[in-house]
N, C-alpha and C. Protein backbone atom coordinates (compact mmCIF):
# COMPACT_ATOMS: atom_id res chain seq x y z
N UNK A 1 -5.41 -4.91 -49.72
CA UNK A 1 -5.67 -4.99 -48.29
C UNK A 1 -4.38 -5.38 -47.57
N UNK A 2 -4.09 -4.68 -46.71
CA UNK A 2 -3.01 -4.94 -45.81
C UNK A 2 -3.10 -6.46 -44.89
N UNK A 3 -1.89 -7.15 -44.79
CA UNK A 3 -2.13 -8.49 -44.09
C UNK A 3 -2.06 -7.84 -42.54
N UNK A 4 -2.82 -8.56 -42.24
CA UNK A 4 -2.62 -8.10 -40.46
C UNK A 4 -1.43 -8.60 -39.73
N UNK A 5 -1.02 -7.80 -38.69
CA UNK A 5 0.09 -7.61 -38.29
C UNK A 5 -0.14 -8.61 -36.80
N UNK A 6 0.07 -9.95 -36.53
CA UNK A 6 -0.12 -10.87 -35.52
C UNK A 6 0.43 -10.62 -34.58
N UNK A 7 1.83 -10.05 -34.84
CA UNK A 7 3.08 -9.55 -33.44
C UNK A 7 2.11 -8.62 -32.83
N UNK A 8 1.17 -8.04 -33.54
CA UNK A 8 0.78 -6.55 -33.10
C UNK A 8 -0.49 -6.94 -32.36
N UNK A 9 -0.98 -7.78 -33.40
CA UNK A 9 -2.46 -8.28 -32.56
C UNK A 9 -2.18 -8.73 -30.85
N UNK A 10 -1.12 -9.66 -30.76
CA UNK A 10 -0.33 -10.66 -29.53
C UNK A 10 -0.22 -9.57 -28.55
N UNK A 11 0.23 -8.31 -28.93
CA UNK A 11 0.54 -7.46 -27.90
C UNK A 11 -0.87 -6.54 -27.54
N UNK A 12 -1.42 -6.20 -28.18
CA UNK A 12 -2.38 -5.55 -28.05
C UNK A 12 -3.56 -6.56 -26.84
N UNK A 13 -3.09 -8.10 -27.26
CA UNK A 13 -4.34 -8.77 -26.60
C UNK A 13 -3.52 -8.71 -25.37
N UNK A 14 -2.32 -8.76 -25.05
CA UNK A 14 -1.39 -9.04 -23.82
C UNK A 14 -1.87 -7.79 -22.75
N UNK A 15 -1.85 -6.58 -23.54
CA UNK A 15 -1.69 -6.03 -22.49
C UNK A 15 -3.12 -5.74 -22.34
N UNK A 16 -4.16 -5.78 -22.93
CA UNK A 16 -5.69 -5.65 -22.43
C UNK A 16 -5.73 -6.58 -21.54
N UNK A 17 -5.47 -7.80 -21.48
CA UNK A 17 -5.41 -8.74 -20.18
C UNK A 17 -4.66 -8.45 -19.10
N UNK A 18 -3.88 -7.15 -18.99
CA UNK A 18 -2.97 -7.49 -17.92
C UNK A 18 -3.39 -6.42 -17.21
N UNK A 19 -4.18 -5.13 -18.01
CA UNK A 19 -4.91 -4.33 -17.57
C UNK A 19 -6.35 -4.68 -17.31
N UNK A 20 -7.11 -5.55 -17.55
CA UNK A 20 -8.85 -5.32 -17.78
C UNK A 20 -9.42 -7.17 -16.86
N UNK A 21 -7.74 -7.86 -17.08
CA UNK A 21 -8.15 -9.20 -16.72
C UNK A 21 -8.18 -10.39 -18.42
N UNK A 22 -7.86 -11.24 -17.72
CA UNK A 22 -7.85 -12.79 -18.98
C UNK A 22 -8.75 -12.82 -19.39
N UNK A 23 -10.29 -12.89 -18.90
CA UNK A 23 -11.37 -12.74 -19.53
C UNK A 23 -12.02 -11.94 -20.83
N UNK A 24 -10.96 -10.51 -20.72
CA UNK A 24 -11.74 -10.01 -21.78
C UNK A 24 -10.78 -10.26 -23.17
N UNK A 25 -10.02 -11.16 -23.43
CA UNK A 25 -9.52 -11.52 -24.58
C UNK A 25 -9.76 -12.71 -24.91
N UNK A 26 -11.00 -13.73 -24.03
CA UNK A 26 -11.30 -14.95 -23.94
C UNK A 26 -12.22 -15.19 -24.87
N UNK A 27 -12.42 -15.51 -26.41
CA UNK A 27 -13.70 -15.76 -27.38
C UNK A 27 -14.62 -16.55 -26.16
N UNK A 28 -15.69 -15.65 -26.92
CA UNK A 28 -16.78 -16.03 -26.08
C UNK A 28 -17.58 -17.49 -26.47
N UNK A 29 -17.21 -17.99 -27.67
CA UNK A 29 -17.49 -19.65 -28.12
C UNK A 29 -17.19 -20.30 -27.17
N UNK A 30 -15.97 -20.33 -26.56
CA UNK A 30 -15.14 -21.19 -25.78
C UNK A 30 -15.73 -21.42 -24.96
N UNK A 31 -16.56 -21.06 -23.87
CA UNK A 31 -17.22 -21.42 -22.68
C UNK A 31 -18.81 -21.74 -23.42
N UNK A 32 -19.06 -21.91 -24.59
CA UNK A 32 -20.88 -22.20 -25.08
C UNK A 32 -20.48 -23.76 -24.89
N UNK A 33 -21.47 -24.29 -23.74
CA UNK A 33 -21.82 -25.89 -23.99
C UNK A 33 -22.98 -26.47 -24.68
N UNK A 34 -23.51 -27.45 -25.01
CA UNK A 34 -24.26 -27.46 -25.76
C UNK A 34 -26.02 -27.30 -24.23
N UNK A 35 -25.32 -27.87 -23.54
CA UNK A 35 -26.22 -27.64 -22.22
C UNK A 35 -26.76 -26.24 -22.16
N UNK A 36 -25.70 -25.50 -22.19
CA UNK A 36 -26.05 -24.08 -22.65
C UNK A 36 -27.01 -23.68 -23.76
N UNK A 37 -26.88 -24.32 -24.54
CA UNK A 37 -27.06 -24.47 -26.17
C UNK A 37 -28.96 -24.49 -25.57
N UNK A 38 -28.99 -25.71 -24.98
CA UNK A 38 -30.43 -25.99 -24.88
C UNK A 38 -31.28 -25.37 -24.20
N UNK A 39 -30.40 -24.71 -22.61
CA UNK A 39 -31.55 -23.93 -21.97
C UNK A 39 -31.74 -22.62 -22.49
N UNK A 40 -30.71 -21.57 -23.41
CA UNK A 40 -30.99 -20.50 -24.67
C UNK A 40 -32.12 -21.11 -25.48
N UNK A 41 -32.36 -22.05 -26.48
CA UNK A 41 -33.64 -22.57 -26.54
C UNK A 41 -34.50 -22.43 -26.18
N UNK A 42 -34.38 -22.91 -24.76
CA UNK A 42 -35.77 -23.24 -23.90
C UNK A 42 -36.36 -22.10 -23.51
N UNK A 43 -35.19 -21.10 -23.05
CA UNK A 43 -35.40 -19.19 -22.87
C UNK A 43 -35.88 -19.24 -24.15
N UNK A 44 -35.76 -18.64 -25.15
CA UNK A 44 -36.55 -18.39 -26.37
C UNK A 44 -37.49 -18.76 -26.53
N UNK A 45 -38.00 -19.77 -26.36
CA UNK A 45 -39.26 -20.44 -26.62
C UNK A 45 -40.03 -19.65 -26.42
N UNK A 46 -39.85 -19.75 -24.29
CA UNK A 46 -40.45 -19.35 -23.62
C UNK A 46 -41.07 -17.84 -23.40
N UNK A 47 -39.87 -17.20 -24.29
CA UNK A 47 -40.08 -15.73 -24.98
C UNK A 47 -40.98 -15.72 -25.63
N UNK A 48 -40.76 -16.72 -26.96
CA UNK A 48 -41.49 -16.32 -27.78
C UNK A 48 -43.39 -16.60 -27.88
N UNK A 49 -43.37 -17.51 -26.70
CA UNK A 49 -45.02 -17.93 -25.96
C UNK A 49 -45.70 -16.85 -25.14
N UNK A 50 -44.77 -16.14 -24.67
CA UNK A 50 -44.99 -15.56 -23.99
C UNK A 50 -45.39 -13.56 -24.88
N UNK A 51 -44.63 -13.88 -25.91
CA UNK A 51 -44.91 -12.22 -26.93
C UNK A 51 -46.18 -12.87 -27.29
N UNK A 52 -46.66 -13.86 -27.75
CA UNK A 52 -48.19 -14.10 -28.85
C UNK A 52 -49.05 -14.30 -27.56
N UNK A 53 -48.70 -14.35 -26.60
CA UNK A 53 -50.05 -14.22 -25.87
C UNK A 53 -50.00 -12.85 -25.71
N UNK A 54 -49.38 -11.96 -25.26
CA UNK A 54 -49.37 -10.90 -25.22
C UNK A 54 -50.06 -10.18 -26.20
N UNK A 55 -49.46 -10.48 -27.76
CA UNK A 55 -50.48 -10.39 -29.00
C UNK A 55 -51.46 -10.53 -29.32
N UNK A 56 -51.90 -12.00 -28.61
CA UNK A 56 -53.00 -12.22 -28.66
C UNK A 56 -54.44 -11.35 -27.55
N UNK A 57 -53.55 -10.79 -26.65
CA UNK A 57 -54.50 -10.35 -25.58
C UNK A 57 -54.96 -8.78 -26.28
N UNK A 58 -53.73 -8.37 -27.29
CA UNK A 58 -54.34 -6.79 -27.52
C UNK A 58 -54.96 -6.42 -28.50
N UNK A 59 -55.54 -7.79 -29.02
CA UNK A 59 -56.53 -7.85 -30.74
C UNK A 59 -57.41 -6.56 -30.17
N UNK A 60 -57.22 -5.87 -31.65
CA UNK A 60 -57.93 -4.76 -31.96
C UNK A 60 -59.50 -5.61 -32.35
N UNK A 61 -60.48 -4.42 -32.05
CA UNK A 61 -62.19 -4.59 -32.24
C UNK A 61 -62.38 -3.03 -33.07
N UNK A 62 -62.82 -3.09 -34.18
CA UNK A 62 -63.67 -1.89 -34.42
C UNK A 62 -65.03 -1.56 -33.89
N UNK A 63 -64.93 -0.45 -33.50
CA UNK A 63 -66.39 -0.09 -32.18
C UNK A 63 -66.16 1.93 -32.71
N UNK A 64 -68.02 1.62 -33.31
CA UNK A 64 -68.26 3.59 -33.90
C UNK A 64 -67.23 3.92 -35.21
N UNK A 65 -66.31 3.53 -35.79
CA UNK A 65 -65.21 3.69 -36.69
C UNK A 65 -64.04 3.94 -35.76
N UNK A 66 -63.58 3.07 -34.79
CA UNK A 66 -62.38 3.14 -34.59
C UNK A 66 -61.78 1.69 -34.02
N UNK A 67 -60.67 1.60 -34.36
CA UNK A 67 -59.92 0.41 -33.70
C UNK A 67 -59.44 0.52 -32.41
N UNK A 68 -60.02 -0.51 -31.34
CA UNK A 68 -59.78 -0.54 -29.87
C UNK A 68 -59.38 -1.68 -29.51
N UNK A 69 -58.45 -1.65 -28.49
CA UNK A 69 -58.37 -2.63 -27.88
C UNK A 69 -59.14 -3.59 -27.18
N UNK A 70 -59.19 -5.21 -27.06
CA UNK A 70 -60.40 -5.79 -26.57
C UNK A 70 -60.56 -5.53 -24.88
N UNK A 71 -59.05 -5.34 -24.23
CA UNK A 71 -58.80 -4.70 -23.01
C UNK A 71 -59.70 -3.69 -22.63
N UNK A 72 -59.75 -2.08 -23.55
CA UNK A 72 -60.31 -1.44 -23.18
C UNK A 72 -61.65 -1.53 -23.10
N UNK A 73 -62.38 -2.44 -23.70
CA UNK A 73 -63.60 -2.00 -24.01
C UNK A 73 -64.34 -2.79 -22.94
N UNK A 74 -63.45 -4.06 -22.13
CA UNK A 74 -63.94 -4.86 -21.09
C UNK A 74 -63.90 -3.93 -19.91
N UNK A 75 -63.02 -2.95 -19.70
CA UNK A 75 -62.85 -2.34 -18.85
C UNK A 75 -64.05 -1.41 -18.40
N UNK A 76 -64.26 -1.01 -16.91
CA UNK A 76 -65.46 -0.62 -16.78
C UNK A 76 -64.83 0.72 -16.80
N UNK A 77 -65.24 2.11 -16.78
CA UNK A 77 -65.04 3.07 -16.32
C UNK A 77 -65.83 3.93 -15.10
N UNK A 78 -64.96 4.06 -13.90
CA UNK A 78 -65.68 4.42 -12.55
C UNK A 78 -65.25 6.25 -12.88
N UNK A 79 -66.28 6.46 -13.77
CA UNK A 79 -66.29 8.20 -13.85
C UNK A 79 -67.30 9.06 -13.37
N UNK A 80 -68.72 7.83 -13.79
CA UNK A 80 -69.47 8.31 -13.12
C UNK A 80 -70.02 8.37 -11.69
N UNK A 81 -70.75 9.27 -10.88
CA UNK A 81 -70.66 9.11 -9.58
C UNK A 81 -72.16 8.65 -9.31
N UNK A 82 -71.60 7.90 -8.76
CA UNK A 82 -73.42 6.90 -8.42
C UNK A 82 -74.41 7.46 -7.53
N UNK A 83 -73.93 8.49 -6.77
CA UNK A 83 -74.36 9.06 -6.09
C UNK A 83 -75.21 10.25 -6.76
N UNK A 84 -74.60 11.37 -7.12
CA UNK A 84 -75.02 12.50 -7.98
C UNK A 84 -74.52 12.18 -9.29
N UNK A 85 -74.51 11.20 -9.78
CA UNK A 85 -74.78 11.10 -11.06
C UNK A 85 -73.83 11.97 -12.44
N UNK A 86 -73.08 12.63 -12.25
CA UNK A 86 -72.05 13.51 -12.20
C UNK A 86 -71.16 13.17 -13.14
N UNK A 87 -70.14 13.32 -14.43
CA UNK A 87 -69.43 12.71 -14.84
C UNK A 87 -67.95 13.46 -14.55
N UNK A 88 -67.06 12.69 -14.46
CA UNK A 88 -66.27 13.77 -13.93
C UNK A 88 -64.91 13.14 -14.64
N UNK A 89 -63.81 14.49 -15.13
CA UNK A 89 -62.39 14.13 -15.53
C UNK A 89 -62.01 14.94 -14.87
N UNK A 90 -61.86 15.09 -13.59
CA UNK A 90 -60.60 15.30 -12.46
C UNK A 90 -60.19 14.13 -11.84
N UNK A 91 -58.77 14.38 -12.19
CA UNK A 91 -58.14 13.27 -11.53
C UNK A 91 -58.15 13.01 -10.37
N UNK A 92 -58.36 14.06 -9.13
CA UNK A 92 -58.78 13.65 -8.19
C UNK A 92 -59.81 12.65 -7.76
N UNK A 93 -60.76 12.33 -8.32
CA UNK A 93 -61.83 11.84 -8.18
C UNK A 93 -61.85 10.25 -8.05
N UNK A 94 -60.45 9.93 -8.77
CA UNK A 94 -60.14 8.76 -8.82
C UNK A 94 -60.09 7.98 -7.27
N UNK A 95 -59.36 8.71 -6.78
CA UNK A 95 -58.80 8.50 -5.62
C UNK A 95 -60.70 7.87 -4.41
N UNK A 96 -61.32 8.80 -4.91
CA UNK A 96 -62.66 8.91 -3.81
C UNK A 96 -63.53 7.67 -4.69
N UNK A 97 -63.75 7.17 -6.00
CA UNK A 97 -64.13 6.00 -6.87
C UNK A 97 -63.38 5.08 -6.28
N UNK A 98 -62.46 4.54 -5.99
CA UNK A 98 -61.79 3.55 -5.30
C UNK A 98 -62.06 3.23 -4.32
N UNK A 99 -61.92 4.72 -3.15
CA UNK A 99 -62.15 4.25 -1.84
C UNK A 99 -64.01 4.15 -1.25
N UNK A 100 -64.40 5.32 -1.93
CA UNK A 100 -65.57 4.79 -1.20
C UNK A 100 -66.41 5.09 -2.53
N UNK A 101 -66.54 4.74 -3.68
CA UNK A 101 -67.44 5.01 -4.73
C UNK A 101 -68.50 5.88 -4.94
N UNK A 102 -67.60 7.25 -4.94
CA UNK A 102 -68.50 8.71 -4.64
C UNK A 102 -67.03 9.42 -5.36
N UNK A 103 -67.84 10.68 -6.04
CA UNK A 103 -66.83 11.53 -6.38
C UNK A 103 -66.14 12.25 -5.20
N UNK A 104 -65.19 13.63 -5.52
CA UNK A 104 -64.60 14.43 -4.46
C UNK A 104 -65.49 15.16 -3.54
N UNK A 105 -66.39 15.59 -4.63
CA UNK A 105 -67.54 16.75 -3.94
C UNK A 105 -68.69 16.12 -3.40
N UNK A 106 -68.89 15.01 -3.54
CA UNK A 106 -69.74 14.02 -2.63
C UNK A 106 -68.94 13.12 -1.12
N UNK A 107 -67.91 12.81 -1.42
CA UNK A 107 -66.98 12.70 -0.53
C UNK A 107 -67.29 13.89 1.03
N UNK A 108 -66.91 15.26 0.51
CA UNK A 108 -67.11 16.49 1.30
C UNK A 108 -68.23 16.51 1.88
N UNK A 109 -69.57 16.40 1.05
CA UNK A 109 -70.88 16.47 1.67
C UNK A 109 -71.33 15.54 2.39
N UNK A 110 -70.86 14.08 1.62
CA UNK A 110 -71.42 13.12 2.82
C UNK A 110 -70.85 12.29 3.54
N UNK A 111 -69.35 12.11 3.19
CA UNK A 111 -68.66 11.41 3.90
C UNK A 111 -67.58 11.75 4.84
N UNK A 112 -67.07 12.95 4.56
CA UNK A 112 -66.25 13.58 5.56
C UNK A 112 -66.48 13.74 6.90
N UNK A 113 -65.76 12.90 7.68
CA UNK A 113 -66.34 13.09 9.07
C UNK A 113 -66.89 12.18 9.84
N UNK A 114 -67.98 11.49 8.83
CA UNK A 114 -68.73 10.44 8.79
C UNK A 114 -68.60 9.18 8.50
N UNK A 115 -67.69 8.68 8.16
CA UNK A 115 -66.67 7.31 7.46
C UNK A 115 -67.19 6.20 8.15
N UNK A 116 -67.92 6.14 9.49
CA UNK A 116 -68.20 5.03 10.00
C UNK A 116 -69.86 4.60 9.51
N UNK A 117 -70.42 5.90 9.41
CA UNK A 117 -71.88 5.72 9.10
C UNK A 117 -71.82 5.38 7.23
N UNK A 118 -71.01 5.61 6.40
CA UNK A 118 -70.71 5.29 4.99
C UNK A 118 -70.50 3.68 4.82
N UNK A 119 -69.36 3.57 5.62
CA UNK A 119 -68.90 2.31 5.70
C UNK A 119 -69.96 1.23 6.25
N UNK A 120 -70.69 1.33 6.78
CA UNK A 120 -71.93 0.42 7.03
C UNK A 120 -72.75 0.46 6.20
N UNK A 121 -72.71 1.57 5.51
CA UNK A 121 -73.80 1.28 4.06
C UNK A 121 -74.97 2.21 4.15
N UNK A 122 -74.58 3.31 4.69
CA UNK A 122 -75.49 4.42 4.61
C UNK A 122 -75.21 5.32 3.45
N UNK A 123 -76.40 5.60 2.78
CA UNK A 123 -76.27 6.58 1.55
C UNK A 123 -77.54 7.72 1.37
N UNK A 124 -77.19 8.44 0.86
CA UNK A 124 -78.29 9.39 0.66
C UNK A 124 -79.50 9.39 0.16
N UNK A 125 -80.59 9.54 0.16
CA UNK A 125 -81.69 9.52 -0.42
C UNK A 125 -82.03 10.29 -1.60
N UNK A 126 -82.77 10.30 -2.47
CA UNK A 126 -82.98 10.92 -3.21
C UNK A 126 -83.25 12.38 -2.79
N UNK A 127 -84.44 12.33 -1.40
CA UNK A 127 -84.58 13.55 -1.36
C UNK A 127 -83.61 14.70 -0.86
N UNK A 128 -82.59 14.16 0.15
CA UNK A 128 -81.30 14.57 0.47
C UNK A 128 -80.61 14.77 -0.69
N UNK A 129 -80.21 14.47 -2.08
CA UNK A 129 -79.47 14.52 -2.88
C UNK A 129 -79.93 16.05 -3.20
């Protein structure tokens, strides 16, 4: 193994500092206090409390033969339309479940237009449906 060449190292660090700044030939030990030392600690910790709850929140449940999340299964799903009864995977629909809890095509028939008589709590009857 070749001994390293120090004249060479000296210059090499000289002129990265004179181009890039003093800092970047500065070991980075030199500025660690132990103050430092402790709030890196205290960050970690706080990391690491913070991943096992996270862990802890996404325990798998087997439900029918499959592994689910306990998230999903608390979750309600607004697919169906309470109105016509309807199940629906258009994404549009989302949008009309949020705002007024009716699909798109119930939206059109009974609420378009009408937003003030909905919003008070008027809904269709069976025999209207």
């Amino acid at each position: 193994m070749k001994q390293k060449d120090l004249n060479k190292i000296a210059k090499i660090e000289k002129a990265m500092a004179k181009k890039f700044g003093q800092e970047t030939i500065v070991n980075p030990k030199s500025g660690w206090t132990d103050k430092k030392e402790e709030e890196y600690l205290q960050q970690l910790k706080e990391f690491y409390i913070k991943q096992r709850k996270k862990i802890d929140n996404d325990e798998k449940t087997e439900e029918e033969g499959f592994l689910l999340s306990k998230n999903l299964i608390n979750k309600k799903s607004k697919r169906v339309c309470p109105i016509c009864d309807k199940y629906s995977f258009d994404i549009r629909d989302d949008l009309y479940m949020n705002k007024f809890e009716c699909c798109r095509m119930c939206h059109i028939q009974w609420i378009e237009g009408r937003e003030e008589r909905w919003t008070s709590g008027w809904r269709p009857n069976k025999e209207q449906k």
